[in-house]
N, C-alpha and C. Protein backbone atom coordinates (compact mmCIF):
# COMPACT_ATOMS: atom_id res chain seq x y z
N UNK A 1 91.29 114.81 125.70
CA UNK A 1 90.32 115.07 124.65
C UNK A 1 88.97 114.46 125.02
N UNK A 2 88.05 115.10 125.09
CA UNK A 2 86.38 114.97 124.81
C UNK A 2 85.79 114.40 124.03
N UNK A 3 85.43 113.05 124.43
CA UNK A 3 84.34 112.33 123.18
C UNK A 3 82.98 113.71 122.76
N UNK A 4 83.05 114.06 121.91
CA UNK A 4 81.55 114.61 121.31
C UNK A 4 81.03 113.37 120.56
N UNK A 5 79.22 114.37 120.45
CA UNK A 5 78.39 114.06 119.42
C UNK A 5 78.30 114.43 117.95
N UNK A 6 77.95 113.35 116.99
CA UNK A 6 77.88 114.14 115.88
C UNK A 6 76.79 115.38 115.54
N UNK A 7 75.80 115.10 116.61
CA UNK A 7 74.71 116.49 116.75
C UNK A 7 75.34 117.89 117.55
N UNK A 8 76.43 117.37 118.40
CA UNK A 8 76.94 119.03 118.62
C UNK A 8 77.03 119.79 117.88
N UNK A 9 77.49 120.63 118.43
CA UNK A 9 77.70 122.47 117.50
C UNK A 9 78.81 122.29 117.51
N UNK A 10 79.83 121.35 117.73
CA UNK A 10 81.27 121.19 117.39
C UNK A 10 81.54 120.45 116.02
N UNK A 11 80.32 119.41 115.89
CA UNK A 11 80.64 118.76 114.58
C UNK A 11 80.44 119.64 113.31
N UNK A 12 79.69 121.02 113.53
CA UNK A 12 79.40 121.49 112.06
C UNK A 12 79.94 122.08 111.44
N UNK A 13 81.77 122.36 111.87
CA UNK A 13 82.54 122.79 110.85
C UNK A 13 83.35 121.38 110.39
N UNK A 14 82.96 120.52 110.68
CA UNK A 14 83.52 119.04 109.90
C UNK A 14 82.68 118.62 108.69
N UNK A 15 81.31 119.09 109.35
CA UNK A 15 80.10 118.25 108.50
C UNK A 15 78.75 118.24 108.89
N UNK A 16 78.16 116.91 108.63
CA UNK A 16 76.33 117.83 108.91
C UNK A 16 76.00 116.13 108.90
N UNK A 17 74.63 116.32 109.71
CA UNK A 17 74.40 114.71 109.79
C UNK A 17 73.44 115.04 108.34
N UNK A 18 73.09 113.18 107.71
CA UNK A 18 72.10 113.48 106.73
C UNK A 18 71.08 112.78 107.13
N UNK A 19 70.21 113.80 107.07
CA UNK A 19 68.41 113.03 107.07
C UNK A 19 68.23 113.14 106.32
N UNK A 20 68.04 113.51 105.16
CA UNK A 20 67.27 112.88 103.93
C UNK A 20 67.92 111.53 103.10
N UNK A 21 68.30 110.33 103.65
CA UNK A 21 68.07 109.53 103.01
C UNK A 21 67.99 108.46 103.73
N UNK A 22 67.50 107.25 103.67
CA UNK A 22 66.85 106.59 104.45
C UNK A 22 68.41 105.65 104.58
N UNK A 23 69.34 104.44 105.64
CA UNK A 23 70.27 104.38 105.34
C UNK A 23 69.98 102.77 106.23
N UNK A 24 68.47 102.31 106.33
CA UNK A 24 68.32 101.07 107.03
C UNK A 24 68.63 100.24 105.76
N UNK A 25 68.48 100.22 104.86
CA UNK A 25 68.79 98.97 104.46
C UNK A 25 70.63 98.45 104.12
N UNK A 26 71.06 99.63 103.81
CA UNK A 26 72.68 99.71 103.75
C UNK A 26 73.26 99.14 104.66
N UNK A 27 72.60 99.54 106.06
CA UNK A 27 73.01 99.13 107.49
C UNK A 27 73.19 97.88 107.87
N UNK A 28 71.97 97.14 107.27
CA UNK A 28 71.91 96.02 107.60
C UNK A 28 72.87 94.66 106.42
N UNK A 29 73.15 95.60 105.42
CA UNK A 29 73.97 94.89 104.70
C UNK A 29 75.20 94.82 105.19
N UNK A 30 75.65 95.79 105.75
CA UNK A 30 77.13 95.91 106.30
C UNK A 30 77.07 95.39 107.18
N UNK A 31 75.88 94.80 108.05
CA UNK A 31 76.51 94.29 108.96
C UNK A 31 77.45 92.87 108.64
N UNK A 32 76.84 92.36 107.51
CA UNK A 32 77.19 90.95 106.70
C UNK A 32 78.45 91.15 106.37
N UNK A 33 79.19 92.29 106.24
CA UNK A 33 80.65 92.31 105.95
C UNK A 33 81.65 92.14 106.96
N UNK A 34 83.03 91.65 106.71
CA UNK A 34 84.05 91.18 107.78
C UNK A 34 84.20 92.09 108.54
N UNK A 35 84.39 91.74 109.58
CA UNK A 35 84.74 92.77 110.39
C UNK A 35 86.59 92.27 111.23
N UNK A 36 87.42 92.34 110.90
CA UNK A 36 89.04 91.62 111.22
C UNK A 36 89.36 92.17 112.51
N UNK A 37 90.75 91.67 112.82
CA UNK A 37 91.49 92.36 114.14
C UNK A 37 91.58 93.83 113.70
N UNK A 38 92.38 93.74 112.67
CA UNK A 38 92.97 94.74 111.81
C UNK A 38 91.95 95.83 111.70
N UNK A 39 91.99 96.21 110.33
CA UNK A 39 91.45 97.38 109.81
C UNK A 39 91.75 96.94 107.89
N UNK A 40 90.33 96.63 107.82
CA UNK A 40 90.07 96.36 106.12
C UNK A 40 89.52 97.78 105.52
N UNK A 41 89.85 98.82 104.32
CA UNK A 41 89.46 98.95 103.43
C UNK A 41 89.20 98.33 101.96
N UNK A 42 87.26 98.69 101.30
CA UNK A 42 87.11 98.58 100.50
C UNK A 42 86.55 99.07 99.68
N UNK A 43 87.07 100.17 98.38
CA UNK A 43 86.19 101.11 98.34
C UNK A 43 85.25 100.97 97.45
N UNK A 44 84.61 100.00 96.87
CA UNK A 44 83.58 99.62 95.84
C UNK A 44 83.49 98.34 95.99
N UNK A 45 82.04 97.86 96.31
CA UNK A 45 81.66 96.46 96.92
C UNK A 45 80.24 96.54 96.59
N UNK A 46 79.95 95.49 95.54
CA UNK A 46 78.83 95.65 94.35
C UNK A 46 77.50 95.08 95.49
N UNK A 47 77.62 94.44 96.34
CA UNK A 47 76.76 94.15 97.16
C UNK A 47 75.71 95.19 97.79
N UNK A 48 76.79 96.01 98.56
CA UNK A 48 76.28 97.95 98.77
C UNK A 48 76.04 98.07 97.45
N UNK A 49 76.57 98.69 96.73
CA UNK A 49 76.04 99.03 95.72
C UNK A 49 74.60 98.71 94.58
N UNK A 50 74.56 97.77 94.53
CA UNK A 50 73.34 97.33 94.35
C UNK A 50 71.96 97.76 95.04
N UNK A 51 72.17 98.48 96.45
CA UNK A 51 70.58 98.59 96.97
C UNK A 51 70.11 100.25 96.62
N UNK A 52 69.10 100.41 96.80
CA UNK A 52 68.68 101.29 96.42
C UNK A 52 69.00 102.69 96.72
N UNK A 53 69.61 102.69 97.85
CA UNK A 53 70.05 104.32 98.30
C UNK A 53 71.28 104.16 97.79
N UNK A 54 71.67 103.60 96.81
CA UNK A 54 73.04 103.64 96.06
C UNK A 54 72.69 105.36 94.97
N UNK A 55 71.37 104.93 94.26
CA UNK A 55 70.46 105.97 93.70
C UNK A 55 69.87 106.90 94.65
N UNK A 56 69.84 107.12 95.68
CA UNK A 56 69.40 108.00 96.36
C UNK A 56 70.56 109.10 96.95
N UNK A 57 71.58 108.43 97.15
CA UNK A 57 72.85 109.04 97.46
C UNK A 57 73.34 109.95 96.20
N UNK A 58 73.07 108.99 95.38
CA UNK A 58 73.66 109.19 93.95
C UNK A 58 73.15 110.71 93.21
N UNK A 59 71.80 110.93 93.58
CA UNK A 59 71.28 111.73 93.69
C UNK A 59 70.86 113.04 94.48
N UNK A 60 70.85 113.11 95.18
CA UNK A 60 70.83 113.40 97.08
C UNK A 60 71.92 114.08 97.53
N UNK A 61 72.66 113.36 97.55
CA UNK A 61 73.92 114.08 98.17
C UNK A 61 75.02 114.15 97.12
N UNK A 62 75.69 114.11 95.86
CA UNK A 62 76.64 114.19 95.04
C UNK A 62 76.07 114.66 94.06
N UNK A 63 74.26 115.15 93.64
CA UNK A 63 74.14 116.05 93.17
C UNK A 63 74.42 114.96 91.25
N UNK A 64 74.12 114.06 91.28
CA UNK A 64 74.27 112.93 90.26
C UNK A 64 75.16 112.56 89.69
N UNK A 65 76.01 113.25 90.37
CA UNK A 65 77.53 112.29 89.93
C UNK A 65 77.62 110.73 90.38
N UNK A 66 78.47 110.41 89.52
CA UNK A 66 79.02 108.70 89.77
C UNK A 66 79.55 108.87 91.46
N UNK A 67 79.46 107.46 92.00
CA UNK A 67 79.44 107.26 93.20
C UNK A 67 79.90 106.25 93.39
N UNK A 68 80.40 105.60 94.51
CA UNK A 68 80.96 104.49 94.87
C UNK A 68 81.01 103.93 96.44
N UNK A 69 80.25 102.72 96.81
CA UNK A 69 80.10 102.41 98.30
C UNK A 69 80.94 101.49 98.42
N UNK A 70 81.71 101.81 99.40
CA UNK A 70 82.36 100.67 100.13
C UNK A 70 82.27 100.70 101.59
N UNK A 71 83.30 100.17 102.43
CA UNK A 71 83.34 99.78 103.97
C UNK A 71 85.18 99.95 104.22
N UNK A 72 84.77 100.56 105.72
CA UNK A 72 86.06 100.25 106.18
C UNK A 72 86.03 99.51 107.56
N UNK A 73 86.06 98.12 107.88
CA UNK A 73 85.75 97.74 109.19
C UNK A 73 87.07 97.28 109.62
N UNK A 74 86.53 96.94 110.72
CA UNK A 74 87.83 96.19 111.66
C UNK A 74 87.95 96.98 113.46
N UNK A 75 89.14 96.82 114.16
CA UNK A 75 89.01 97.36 115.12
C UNK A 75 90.21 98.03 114.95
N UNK A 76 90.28 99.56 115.86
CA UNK A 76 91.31 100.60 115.99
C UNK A 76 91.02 101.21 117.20
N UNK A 77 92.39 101.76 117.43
CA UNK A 77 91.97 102.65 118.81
C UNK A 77 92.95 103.67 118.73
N UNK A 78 93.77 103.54 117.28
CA UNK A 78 95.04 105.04 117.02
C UNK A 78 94.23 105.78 115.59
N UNK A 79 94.60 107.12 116.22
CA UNK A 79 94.91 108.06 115.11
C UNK A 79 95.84 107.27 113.72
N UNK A 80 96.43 107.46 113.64
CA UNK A 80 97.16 106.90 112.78
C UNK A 80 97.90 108.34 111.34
N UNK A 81 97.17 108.27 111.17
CA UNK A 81 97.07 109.42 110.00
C UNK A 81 96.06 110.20 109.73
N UNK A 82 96.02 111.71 108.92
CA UNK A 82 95.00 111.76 108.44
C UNK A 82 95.28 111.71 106.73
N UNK A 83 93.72 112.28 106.29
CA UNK A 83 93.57 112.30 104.49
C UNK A 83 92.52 113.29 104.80
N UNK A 84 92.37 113.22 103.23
CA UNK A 84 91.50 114.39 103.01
C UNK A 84 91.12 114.24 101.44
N UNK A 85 90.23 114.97 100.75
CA UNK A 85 89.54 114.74 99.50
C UNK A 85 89.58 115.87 99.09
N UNK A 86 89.19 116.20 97.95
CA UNK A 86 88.70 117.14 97.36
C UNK A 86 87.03 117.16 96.86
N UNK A 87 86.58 116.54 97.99
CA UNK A 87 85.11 116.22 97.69
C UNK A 87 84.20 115.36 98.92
N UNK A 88 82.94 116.09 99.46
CA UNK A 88 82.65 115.28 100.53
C UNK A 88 82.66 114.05 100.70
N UNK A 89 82.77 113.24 101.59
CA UNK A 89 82.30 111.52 102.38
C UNK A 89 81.40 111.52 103.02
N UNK A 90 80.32 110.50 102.69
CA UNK A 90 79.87 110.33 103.54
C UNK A 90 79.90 108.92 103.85
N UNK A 91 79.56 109.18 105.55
CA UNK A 91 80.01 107.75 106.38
C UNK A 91 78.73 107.39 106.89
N UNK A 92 77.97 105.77 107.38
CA UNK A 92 77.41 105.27 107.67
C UNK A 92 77.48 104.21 108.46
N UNK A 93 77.41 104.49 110.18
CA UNK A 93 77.77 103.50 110.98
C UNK A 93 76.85 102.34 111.18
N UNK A 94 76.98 101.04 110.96
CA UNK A 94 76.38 100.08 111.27
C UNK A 94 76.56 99.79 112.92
N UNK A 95 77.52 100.58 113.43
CA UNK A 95 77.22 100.05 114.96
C UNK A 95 77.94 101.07 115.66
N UNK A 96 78.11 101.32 116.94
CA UNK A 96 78.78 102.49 117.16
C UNK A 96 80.39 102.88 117.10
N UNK A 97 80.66 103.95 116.08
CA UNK A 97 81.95 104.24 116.20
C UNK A 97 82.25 105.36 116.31
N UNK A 98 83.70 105.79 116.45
CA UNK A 98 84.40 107.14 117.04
C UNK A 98 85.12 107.68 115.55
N UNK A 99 84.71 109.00 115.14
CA UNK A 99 85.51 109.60 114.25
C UNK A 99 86.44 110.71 115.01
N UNK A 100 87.66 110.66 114.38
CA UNK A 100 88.54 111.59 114.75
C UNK A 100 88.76 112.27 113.71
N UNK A 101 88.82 113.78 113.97
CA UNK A 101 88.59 115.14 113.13
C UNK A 101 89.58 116.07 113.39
N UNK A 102 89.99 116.65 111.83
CA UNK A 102 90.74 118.24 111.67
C UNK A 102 90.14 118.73 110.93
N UNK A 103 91.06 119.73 110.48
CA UNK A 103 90.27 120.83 109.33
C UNK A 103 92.00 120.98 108.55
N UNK A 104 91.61 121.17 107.40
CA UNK A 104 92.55 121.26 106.34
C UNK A 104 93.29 122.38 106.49
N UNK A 105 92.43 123.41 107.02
CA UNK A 105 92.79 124.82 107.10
C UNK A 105 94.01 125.15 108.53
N UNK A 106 93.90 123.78 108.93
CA UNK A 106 95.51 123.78 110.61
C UNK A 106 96.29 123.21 109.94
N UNK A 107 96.63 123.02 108.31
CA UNK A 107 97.57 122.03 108.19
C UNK A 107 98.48 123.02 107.92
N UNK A 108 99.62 122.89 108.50
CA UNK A 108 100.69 124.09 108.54
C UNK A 108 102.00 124.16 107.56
N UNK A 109 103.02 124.82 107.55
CA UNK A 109 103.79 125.06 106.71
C UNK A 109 104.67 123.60 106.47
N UNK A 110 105.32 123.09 105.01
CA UNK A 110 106.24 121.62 105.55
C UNK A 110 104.95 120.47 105.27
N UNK A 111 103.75 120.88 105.12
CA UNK A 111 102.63 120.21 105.33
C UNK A 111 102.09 119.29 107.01
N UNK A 112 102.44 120.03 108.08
CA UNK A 112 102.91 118.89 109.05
C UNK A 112 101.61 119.77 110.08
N UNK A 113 100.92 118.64 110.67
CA UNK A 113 99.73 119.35 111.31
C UNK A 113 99.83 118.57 113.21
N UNK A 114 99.34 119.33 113.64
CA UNK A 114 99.55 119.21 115.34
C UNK A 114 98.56 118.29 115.66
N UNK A 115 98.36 117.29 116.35
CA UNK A 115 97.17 116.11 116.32
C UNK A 115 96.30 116.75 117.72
N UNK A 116 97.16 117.87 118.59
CA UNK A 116 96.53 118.16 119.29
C UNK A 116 94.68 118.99 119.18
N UNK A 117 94.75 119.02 117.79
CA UNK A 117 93.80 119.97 117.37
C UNK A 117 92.75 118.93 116.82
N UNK A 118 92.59 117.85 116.98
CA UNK A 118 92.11 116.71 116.27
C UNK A 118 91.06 116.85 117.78
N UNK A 119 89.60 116.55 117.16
CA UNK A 119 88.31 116.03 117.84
C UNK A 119 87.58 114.82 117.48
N UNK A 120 87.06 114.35 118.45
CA UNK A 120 86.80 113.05 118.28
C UNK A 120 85.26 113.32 119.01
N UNK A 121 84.42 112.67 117.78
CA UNK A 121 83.10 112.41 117.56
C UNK A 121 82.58 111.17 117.71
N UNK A 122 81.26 110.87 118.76
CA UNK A 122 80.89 109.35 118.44
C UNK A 122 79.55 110.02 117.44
N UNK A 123 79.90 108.76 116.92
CA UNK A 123 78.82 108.11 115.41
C UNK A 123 78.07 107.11 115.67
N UNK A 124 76.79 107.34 115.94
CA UNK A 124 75.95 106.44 116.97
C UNK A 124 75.22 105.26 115.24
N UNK A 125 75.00 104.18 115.58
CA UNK A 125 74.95 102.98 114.80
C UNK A 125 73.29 103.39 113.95
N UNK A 126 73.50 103.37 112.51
CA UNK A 126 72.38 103.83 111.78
C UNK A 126 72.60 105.38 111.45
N UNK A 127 73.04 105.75 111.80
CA UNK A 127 72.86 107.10 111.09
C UNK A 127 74.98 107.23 110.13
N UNK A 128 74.14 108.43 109.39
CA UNK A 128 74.83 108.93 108.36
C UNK A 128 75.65 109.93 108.10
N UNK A 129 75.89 110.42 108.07
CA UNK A 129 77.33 112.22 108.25
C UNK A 129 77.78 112.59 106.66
N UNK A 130 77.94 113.44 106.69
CA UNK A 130 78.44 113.92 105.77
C UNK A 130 79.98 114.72 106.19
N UNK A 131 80.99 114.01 105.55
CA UNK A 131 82.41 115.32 106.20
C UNK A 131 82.85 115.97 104.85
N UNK A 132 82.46 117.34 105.13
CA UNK A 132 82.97 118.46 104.22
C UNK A 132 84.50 117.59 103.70
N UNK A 133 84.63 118.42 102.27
CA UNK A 133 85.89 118.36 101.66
C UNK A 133 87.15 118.77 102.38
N UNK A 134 86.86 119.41 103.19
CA UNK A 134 88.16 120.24 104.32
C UNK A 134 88.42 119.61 105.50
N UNK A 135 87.58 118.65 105.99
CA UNK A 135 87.94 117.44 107.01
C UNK A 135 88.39 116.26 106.99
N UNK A 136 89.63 116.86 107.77
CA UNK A 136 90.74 115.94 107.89
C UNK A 136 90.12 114.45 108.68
N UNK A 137 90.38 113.53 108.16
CA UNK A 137 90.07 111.78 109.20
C UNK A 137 90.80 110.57 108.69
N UNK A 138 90.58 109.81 109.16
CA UNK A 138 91.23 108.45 108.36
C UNK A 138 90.17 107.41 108.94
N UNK A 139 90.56 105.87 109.22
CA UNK A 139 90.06 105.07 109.43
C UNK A 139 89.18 105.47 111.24
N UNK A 140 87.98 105.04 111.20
CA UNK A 140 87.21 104.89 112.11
C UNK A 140 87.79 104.21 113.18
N UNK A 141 87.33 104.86 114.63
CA UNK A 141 87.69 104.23 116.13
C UNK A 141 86.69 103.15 116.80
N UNK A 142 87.20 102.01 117.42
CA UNK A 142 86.25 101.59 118.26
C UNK A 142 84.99 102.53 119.65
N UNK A 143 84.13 102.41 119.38
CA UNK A 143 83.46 102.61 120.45
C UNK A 143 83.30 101.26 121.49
N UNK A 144 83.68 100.46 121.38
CA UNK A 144 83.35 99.20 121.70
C UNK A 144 84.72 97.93 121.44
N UNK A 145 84.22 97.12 122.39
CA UNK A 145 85.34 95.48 122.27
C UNK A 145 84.53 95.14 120.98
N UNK A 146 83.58 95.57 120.29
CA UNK A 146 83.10 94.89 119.08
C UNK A 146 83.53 95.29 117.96
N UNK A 147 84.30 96.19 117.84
CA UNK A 147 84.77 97.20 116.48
C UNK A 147 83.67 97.91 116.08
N UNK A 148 83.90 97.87 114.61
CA UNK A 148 83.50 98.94 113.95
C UNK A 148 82.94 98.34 112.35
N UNK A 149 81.78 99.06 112.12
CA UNK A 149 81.47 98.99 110.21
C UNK A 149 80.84 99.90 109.76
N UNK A 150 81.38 100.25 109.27
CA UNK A 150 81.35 101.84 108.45
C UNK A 150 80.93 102.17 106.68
N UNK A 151 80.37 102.08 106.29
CA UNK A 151 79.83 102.56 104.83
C UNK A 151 80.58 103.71 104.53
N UNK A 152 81.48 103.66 103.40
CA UNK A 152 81.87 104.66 102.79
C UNK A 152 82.19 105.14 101.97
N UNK A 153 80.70 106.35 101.62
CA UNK A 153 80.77 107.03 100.16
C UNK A 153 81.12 107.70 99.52
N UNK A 154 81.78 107.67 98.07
CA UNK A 154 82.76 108.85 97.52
C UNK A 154 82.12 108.76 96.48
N UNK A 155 83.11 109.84 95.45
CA UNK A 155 83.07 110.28 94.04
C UNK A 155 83.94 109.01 93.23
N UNK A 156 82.72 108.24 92.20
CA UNK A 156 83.35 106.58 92.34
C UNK A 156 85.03 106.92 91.61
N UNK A 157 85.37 105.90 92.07
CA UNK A 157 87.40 106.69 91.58
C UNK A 157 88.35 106.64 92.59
N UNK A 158 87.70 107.61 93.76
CA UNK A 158 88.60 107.95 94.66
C UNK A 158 89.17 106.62 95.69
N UNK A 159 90.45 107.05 96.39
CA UNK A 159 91.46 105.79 96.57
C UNK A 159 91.46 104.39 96.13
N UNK A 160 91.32 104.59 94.65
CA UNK A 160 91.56 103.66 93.39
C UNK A 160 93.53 104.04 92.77
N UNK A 161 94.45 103.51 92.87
CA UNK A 161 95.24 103.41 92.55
C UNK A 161 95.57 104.49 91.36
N UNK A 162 96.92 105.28 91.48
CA UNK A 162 97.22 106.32 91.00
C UNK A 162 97.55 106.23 89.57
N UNK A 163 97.07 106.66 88.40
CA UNK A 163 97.77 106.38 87.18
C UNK A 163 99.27 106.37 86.97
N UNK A 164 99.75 107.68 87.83
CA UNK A 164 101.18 108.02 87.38
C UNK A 164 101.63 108.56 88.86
N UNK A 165 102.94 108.34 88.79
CA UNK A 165 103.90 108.88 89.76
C UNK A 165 103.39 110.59 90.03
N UNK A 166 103.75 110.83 91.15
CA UNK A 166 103.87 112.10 91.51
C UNK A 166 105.05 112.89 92.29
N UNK A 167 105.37 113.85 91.43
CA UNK A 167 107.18 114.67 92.33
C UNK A 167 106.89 115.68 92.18
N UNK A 168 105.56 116.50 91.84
CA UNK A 168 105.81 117.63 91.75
C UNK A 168 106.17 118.89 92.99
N UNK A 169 106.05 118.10 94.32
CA UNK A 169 106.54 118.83 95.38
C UNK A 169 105.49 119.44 96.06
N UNK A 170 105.37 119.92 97.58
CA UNK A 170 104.75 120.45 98.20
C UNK A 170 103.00 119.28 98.61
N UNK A 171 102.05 120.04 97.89
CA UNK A 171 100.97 118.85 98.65
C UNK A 171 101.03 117.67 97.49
N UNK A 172 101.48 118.08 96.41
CA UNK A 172 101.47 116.65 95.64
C UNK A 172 102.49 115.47 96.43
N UNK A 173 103.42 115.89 97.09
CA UNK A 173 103.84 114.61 97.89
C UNK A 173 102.82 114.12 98.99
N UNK A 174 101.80 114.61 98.83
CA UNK A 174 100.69 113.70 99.94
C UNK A 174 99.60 112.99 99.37
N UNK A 175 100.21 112.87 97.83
CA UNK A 175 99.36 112.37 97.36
C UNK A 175 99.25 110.71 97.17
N UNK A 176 98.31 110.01 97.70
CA UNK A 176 98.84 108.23 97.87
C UNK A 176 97.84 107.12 97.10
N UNK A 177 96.87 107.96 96.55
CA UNK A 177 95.77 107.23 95.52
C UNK A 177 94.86 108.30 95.09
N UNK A 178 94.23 107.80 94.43
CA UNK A 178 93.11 108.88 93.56
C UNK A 178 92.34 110.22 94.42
N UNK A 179 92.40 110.85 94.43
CA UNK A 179 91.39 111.97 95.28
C UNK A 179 91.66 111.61 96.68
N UNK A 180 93.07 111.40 97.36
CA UNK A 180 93.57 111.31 98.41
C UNK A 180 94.77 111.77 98.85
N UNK A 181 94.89 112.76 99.76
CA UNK A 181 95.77 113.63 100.48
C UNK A 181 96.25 112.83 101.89
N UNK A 182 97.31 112.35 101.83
CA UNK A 182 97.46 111.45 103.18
C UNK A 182 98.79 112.57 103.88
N UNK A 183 98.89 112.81 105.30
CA UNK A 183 99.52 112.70 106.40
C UNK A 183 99.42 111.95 106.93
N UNK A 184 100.68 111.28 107.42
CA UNK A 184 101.16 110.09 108.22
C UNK A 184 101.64 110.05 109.90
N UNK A 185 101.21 109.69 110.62
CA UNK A 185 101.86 109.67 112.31
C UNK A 185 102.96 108.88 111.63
N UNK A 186 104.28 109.39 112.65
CA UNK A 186 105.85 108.54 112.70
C UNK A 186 105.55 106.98 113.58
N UNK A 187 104.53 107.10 114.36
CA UNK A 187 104.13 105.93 114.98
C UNK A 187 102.68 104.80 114.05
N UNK A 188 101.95 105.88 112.89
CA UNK A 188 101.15 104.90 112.70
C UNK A 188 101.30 103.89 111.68
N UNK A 189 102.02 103.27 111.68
CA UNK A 189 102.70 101.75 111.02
C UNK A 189 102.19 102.05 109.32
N UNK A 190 102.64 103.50 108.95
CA UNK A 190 102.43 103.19 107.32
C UNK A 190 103.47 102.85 106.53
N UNK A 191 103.00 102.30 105.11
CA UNK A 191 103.91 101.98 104.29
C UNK A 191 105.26 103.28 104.23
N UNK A 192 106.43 102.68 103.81
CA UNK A 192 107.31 103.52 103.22
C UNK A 192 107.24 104.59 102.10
N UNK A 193 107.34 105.43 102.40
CA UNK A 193 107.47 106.83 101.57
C UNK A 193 105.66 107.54 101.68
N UNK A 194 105.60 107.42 102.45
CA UNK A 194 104.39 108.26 103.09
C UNK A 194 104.94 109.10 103.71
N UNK A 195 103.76 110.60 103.64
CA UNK A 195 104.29 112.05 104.40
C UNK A 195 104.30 111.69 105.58
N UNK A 196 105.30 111.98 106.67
CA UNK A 196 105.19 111.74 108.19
C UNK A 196 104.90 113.51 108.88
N UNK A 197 103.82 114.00 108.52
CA UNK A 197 103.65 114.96 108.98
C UNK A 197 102.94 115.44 110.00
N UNK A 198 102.24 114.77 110.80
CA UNK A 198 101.58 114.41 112.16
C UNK A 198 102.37 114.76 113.56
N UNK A 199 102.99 116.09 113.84
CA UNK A 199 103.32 116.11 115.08
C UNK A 199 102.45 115.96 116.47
N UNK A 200 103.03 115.83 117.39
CA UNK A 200 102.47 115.31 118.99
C UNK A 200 102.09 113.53 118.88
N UNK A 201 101.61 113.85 119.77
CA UNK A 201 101.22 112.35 120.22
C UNK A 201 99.83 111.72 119.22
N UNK A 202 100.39 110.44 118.97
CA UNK A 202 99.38 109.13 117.90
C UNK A 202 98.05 109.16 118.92
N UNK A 203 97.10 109.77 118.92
CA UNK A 203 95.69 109.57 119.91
C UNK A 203 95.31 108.34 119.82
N UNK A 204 94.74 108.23 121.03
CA UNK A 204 94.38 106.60 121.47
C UNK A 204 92.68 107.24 121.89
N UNK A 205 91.54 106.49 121.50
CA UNK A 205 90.77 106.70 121.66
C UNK A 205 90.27 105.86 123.52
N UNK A 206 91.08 105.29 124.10
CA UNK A 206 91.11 104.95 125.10
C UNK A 206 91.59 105.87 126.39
N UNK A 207 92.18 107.10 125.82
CA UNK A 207 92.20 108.01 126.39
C UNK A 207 91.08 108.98 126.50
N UNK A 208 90.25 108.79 125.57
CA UNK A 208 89.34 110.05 125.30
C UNK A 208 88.29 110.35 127.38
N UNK A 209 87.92 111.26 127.09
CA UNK A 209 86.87 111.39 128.04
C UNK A 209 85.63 111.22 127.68
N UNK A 210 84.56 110.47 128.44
CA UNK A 210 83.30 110.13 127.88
C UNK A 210 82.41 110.48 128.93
């Protein structure tokens, strides 16, 4: 697999970079956040939230709906799983990282999708993306021995803990928090009773070509 750019003509059935909103000062806030061995999500962190392109986003890109900034940092170098929304993300790299990409539309019968079809994008540090509602990703890749910090914006709510159980069968079993559709790799160390629907091989971004 081929490292791309997020300016290729490959990224624009995932998503679209955003220039209209300015994303230096966000940037520099995240850099102040942990960055672990691991891999931390957090999806509302009043710190982000507080600066001003909280309202510009808010406006701008979600069209004035409620909103919510958080971070997902740490270091990775697997696929792991994907998810998916029913509503765009947008992501904001504080330093350089690797997104890995599907499309909703390969996810196949059984719900179980081929990882071979997965592309991997670098996300150069300061800029912003937008990934359509139909792109498949999960947690951000190292570009670097330094990890990764990532800004990431939703419809405020989403992977906030589920009110109620779900059995109704088919994609509602992929359902694992609020406005979140998870497939699971058999190798990427998730909790119990997650969909394991990820055939081929767990991608290692250490394989990629650059």
């Amino acid at each position: 697999m081929k490292l791309q750019k997020v300016t290729d003509p490959a990224f624009k059935k995932y998503g679209k970079v955003v220039t209209n909103v300015d994303f230096s000062q966000l940037v520099e806030e995240l850099k102040k956040t942990p960055c672990p061995e691991g891999v931390v999500y957090e999806p509302s962190v009043e710190s982000l939230e507080a600066l001003p392109v909280y309202q510009a986003l808010q406006d701008v890109s979600y069209g004035e709906m409620p909103i919510q900034i958080g971070y997902c940092n740490g270091h990775n170098e697997y696929l792991n799983a994907l998810e998916y929304h029913r509503t765009s993300e947008v992501d904001v790299a504080a330093n350089d990282l690797i997104l890995l990409l599907g499309q909703q539309q390969d996810i196949e019968e059984g719900d179980t999708y081929d990882t071979s079809k997965v592309e991997a994008f670098l996300l150069p540090a300061g800029v912003g993306v937008e990934l359509y509602a139909t792109s498949l990703h999960y947690a951000p890749c190292n570009a670097s021995d330094e990890g990764f910090r990532c800004a990431i914006i939703l419809p405020d709510g989403t992977n906030q803990t589920l009110d109620e159980n779900h059995y109704a069968g088919g994609e509602d079993q992929l359902l694992t928090a609020k406005n979140k559709w998870l497939i699971g790799h058999p190798e990427g160390g998730l909790p119990e009773g997650n969909h394991l629907g990820l055939t081929g091989e767990n991608l290692c971004v250490k394989d990629l070509e650059r």
